[in-house]
Protein backbone atom coordinates (compact mmCIF):
# COMPACT_ATOMS: atom_id res chain seq x y z
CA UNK A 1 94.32 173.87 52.01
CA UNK A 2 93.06 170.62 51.37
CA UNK A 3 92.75 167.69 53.84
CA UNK A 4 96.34 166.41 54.87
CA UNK A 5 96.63 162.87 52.74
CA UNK A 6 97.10 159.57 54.69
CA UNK A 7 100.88 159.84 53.57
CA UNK A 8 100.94 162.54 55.74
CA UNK A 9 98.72 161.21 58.42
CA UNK A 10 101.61 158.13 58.16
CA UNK A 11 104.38 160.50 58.87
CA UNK A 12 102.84 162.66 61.38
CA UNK A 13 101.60 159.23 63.42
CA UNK A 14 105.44 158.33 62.65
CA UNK A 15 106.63 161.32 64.41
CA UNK A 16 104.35 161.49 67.30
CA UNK A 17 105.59 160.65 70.68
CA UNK A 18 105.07 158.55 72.66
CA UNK A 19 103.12 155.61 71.77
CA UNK A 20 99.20 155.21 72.97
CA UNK A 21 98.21 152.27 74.03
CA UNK A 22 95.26 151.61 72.60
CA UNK A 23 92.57 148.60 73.45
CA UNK A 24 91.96 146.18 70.60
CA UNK A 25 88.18 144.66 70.91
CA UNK A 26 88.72 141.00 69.17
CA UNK A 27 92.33 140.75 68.62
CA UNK A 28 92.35 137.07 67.08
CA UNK A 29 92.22 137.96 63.05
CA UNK A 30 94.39 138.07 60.92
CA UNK A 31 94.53 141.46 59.49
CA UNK A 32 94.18 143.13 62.94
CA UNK A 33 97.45 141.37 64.01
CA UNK A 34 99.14 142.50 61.26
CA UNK A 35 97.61 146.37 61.50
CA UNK A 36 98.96 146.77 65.06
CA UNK A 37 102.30 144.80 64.80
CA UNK A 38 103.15 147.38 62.45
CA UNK A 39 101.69 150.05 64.02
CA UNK A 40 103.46 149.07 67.44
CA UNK A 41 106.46 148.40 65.28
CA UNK A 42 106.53 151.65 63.74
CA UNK A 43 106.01 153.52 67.48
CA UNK A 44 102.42 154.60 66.75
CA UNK A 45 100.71 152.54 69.38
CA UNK A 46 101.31 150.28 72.40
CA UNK A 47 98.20 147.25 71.41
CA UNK A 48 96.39 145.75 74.00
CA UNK A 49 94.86 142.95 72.49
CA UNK A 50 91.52 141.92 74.18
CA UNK A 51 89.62 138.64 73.95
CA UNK A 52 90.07 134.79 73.96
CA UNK A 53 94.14 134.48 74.87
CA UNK A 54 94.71 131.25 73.27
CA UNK A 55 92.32 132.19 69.67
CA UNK A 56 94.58 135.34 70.00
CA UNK A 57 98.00 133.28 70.11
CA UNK A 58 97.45 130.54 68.10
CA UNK A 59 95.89 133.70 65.20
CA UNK A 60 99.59 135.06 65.79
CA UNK A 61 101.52 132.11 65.54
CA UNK A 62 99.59 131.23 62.09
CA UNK A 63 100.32 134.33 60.61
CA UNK A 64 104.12 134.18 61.91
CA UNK A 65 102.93 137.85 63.74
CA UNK A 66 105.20 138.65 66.24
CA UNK A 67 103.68 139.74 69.90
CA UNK A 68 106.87 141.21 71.93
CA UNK A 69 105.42 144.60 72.85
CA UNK A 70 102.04 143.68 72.83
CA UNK A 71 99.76 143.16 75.57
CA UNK A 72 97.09 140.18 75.77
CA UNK A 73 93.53 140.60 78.11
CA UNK A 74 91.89 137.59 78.34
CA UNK A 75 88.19 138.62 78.36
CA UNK A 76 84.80 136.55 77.55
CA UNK A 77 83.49 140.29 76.46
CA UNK A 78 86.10 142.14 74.80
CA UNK A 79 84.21 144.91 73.29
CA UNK A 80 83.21 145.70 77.34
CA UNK A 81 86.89 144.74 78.54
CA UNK A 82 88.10 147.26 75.62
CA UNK A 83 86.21 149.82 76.51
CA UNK A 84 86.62 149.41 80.39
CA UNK A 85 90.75 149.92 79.52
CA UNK A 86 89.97 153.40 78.96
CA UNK A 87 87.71 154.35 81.19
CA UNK A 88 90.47 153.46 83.56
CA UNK A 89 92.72 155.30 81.35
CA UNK A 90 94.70 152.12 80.52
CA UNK A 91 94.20 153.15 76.91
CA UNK A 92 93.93 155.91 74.83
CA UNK A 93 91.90 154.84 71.95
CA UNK A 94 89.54 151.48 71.13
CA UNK A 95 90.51 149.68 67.82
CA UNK A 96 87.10 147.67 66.63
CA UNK A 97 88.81 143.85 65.79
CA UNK A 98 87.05 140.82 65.32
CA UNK A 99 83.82 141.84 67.14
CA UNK A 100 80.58 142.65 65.79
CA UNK A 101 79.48 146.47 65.83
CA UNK A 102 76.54 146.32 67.93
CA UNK A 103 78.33 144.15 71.06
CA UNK A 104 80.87 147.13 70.64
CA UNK A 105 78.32 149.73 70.46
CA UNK A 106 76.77 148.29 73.62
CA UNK A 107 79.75 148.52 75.44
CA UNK A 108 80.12 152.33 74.39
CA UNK A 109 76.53 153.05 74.85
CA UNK A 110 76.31 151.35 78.58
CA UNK A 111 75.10 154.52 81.04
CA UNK A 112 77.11 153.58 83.32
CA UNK A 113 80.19 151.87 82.24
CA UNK A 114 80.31 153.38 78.89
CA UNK A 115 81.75 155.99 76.90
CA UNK A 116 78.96 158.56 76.26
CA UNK A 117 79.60 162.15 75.82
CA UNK A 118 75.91 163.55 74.75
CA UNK A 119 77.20 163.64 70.98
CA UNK A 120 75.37 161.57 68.25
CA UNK A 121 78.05 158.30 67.71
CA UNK A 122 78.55 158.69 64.11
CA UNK A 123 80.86 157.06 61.81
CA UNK A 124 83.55 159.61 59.80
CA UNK A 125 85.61 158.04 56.67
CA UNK A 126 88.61 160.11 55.27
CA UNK A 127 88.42 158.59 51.35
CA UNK A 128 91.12 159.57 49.22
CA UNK A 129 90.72 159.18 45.41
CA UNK A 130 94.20 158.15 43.61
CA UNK A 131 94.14 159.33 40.36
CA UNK A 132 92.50 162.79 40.86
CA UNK A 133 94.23 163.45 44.26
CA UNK A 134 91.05 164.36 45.74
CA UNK A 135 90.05 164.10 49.42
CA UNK A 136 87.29 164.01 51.43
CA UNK A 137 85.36 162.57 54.30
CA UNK A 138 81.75 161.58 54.54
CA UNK A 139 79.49 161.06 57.60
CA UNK A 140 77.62 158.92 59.15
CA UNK A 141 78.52 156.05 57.23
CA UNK A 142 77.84 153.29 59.93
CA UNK A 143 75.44 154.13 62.92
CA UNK A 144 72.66 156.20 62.56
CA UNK A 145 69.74 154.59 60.41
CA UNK A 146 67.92 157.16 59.66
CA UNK A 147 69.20 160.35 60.99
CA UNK A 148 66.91 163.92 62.54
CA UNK A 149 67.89 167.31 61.35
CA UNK A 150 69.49 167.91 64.96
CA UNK A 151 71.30 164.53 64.84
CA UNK A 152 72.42 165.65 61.19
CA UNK A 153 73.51 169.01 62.84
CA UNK A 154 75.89 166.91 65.59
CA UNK A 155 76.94 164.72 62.86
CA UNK A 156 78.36 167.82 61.03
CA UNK A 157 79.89 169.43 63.71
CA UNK A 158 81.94 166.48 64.47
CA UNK A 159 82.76 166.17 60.69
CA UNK A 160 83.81 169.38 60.76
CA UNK A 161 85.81 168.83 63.63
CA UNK A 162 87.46 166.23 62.01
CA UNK A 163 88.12 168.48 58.98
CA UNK A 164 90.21 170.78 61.28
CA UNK A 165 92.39 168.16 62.46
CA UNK A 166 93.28 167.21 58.95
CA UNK A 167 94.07 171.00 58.25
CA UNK A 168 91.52 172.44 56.65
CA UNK A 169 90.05 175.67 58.47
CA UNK A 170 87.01 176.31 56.48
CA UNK A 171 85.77 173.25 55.36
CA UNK A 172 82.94 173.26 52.25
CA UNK A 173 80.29 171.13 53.68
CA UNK A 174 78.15 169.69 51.19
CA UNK A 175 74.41 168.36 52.66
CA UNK A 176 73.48 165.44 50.04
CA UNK A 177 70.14 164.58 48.58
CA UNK A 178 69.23 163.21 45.09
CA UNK A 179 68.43 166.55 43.99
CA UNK A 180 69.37 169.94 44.88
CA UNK A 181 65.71 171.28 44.55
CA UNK A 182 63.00 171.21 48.22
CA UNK A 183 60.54 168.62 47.34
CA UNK A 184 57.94 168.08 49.75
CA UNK A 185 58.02 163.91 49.26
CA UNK A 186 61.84 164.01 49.82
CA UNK A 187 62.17 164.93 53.43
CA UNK A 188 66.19 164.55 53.37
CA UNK A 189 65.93 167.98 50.55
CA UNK A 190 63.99 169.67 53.28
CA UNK A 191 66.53 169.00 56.19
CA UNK A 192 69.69 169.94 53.93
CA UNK A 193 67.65 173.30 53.62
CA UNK A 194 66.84 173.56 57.29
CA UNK A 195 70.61 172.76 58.01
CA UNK A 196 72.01 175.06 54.79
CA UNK A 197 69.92 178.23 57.43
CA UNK A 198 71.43 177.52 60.29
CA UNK A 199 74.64 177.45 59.06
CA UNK A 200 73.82 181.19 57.63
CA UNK A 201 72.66 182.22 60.82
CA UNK A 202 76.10 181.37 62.13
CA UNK A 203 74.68 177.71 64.00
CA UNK A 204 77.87 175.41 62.23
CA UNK A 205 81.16 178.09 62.68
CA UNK A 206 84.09 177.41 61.05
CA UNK A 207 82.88 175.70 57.69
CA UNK A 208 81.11 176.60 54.87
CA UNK A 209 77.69 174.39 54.16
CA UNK A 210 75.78 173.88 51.10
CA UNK A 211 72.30 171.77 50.60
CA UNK A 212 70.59 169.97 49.34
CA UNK A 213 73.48 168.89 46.70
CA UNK A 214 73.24 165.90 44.84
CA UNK A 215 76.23 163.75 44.63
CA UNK A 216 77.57 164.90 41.29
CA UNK A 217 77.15 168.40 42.29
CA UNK A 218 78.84 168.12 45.20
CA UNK A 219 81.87 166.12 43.81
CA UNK A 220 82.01 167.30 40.55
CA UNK A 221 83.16 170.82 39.53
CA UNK A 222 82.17 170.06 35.73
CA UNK A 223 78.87 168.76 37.09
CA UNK A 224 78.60 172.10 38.90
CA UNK A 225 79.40 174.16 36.07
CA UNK A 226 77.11 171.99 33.47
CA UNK A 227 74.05 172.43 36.29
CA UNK A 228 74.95 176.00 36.60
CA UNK A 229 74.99 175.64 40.46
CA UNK A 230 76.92 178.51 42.21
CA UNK A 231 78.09 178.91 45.67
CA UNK A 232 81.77 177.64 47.19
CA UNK A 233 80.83 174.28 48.32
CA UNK A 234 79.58 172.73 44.67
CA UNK A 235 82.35 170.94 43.20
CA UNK A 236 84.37 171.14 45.83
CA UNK A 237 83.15 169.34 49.17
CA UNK A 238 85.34 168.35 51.95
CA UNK A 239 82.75 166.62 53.75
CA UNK A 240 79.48 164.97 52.34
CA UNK A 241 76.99 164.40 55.10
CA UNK A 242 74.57 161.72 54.29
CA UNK A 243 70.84 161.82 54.64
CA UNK A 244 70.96 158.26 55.69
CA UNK A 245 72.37 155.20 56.52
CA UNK A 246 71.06 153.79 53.25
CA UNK A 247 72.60 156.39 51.04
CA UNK A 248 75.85 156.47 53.20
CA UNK A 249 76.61 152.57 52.69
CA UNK A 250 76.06 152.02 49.56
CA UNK A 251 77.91 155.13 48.30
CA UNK A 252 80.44 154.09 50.31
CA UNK A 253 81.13 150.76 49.80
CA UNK A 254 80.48 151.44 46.10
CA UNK A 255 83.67 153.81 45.75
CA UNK A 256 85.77 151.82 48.23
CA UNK A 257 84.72 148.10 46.00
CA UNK A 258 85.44 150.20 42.87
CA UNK A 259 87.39 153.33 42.74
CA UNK A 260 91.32 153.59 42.88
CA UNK A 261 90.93 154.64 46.73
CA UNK A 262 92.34 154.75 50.06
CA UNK A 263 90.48 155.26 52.74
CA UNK A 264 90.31 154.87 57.11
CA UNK A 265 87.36 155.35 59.66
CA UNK A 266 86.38 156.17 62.87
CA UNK A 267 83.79 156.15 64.94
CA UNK A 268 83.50 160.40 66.57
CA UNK A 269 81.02 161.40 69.71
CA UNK A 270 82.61 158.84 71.99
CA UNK A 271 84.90 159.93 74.99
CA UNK A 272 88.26 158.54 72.77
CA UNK A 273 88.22 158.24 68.72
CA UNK A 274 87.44 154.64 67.92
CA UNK A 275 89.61 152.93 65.09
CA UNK A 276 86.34 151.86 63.30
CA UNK A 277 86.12 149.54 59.98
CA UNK A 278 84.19 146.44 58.83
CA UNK A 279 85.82 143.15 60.04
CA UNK A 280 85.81 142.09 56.50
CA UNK A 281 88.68 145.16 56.14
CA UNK A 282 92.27 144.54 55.01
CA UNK A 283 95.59 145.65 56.85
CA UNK A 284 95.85 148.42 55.03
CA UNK A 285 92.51 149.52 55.80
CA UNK A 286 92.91 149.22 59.29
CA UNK A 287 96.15 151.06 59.36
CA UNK A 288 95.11 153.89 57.52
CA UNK A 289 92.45 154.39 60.12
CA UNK A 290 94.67 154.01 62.78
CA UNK A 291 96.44 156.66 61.24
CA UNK A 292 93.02 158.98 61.11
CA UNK A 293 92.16 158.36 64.62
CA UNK A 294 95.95 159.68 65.49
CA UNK A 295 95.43 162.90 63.97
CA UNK A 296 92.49 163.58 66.06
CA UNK A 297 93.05 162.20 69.08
């Protein structure tokens, strides 16, 4: 089946009881006020809004947000103060707000205060283009610069993991390069081979993984056809994994600046899914990632 649509993520977060509280690095903007008043409002999330108190109140009182339910920490470091809430299982989940990725990443990464697991930290997006219906995540489209075949290995795993959560058992897993052909001077065609044989000697279970796939291939099914380019996954991907952060960003931001999209992140690998977007996100944005993190919590 294919992955469950953020209406659906909206009802099921609707549904699901109780509440998690969840710890809101850098609560004074605009659009993160707005995300988890209706979030709280809706009974998705008790926020805990972490940073400077009076920046925090005097954002809510100019954008007439309400804060009855919602919690305030006064910290000089939210993104540690965040991620200290749920280490002492305070909260559930970390929400990135008006703080920049690497003081959050720090906080995550600290050995001993942290939120390390031994997985690669990787960025997952759930897009979801409107007019076709189509839907489909893609990973790592925010930490890791310039990925190795094992990291690329952890990175699909946790996209596939991902994949499950949004109901899809098998997912098609499509391992992008510009071309679908080895080349020796294109190193990323020679780890989506490397990856395409260990997922035929059974090293990626549960999903179905095809590389090196360009874009169009891997999207398209009249591309597929056109190219003559069998298997299950062309065509049809649930999950594009990247061969870097270059290619990940500006595909990315490309379809979200231009296509008729939705689409959430979150950060996976961490000890709690991380409500993950760029502070330059809107409301909607940040609630449909809310939404994703939810699911796979």
């Amino acid at each position: 089946m294919p992955l469950r649509s953020f209406d659906d993520l909206f009802s099921d977060a609707d549904s699901k009881r109780p509440a998690l509280p969840v710890a809101v690095a850098g609560g004074a903007d605009p659009t993160v006020l707005e995300a988890v008043r209706a979030a709280c409002t809706r009974g998705w999330v008790v926020p805990i809004l972490v940073g400077d108190e009076s920046a925090i109140r005097r954002c809510a009182t100019e954008q007439a947000v309400p804060l009855d339910g919602i919690t305030i920490v006064n910290a000089a470091d939210p993104a540690a103060a965040a991620v200290d809430l749920v280490r002492s299982g305070t909260a559930r989940l970390v929400m990135k707000g008006q703080v920049a990725t690497p003081a959050l990443l720090h906080a995550m990464l600290d050995p001993d205060r942290g939120l390390r697991t031994g997985s690669v930290i990787c960025q997952v997006v759930l897009m979801e283009i409107a007019p076709t219906d189509r839907r489909f995540l893609l990973a790592d489209t925010g930490i890791c610069i310039s990925p190795t075949v094992e990291q690329k290995g952890d990175i699909l795993r946790q996209a596939v993991q991902v994949a499950h959560k949004l109901g899809e058992a098998t997912p098609r897993v499509a391992v992008l390069a510009a071309t679908e052909t080895v080349q020796e001077a294109m190193p990323e065609t020679k780890d989506a081979a490397e990856l395409t044989r260990r997922a035929q000697a059974a090293d990626f279970p549960g999903c179905r993984v095809e590389g090196p796939l360009s874009f169009d291939l891997a999207y398209s099914a009249d591309a597929a056809a056109k190219k003559r380019s069998g298997g299950d996954v062309a065509g049809a991907a649930d999950v594009l994994l990247f061969p870097n952060l270059l290619a990940a960003n500006l595909t990315v931001k490309a379809i979200m600046y231009t296509a008729n999209c939705r689409f959430g992140g979150i950060l996976c690998g961490a000890a709690c899914p991380v409500v993950f977007m760029s502070r330059a996100d809107t409301t909607a944005t940040r609630l449909h990632s809310l939404a994703l993190a939810l699911a796979v919590v």
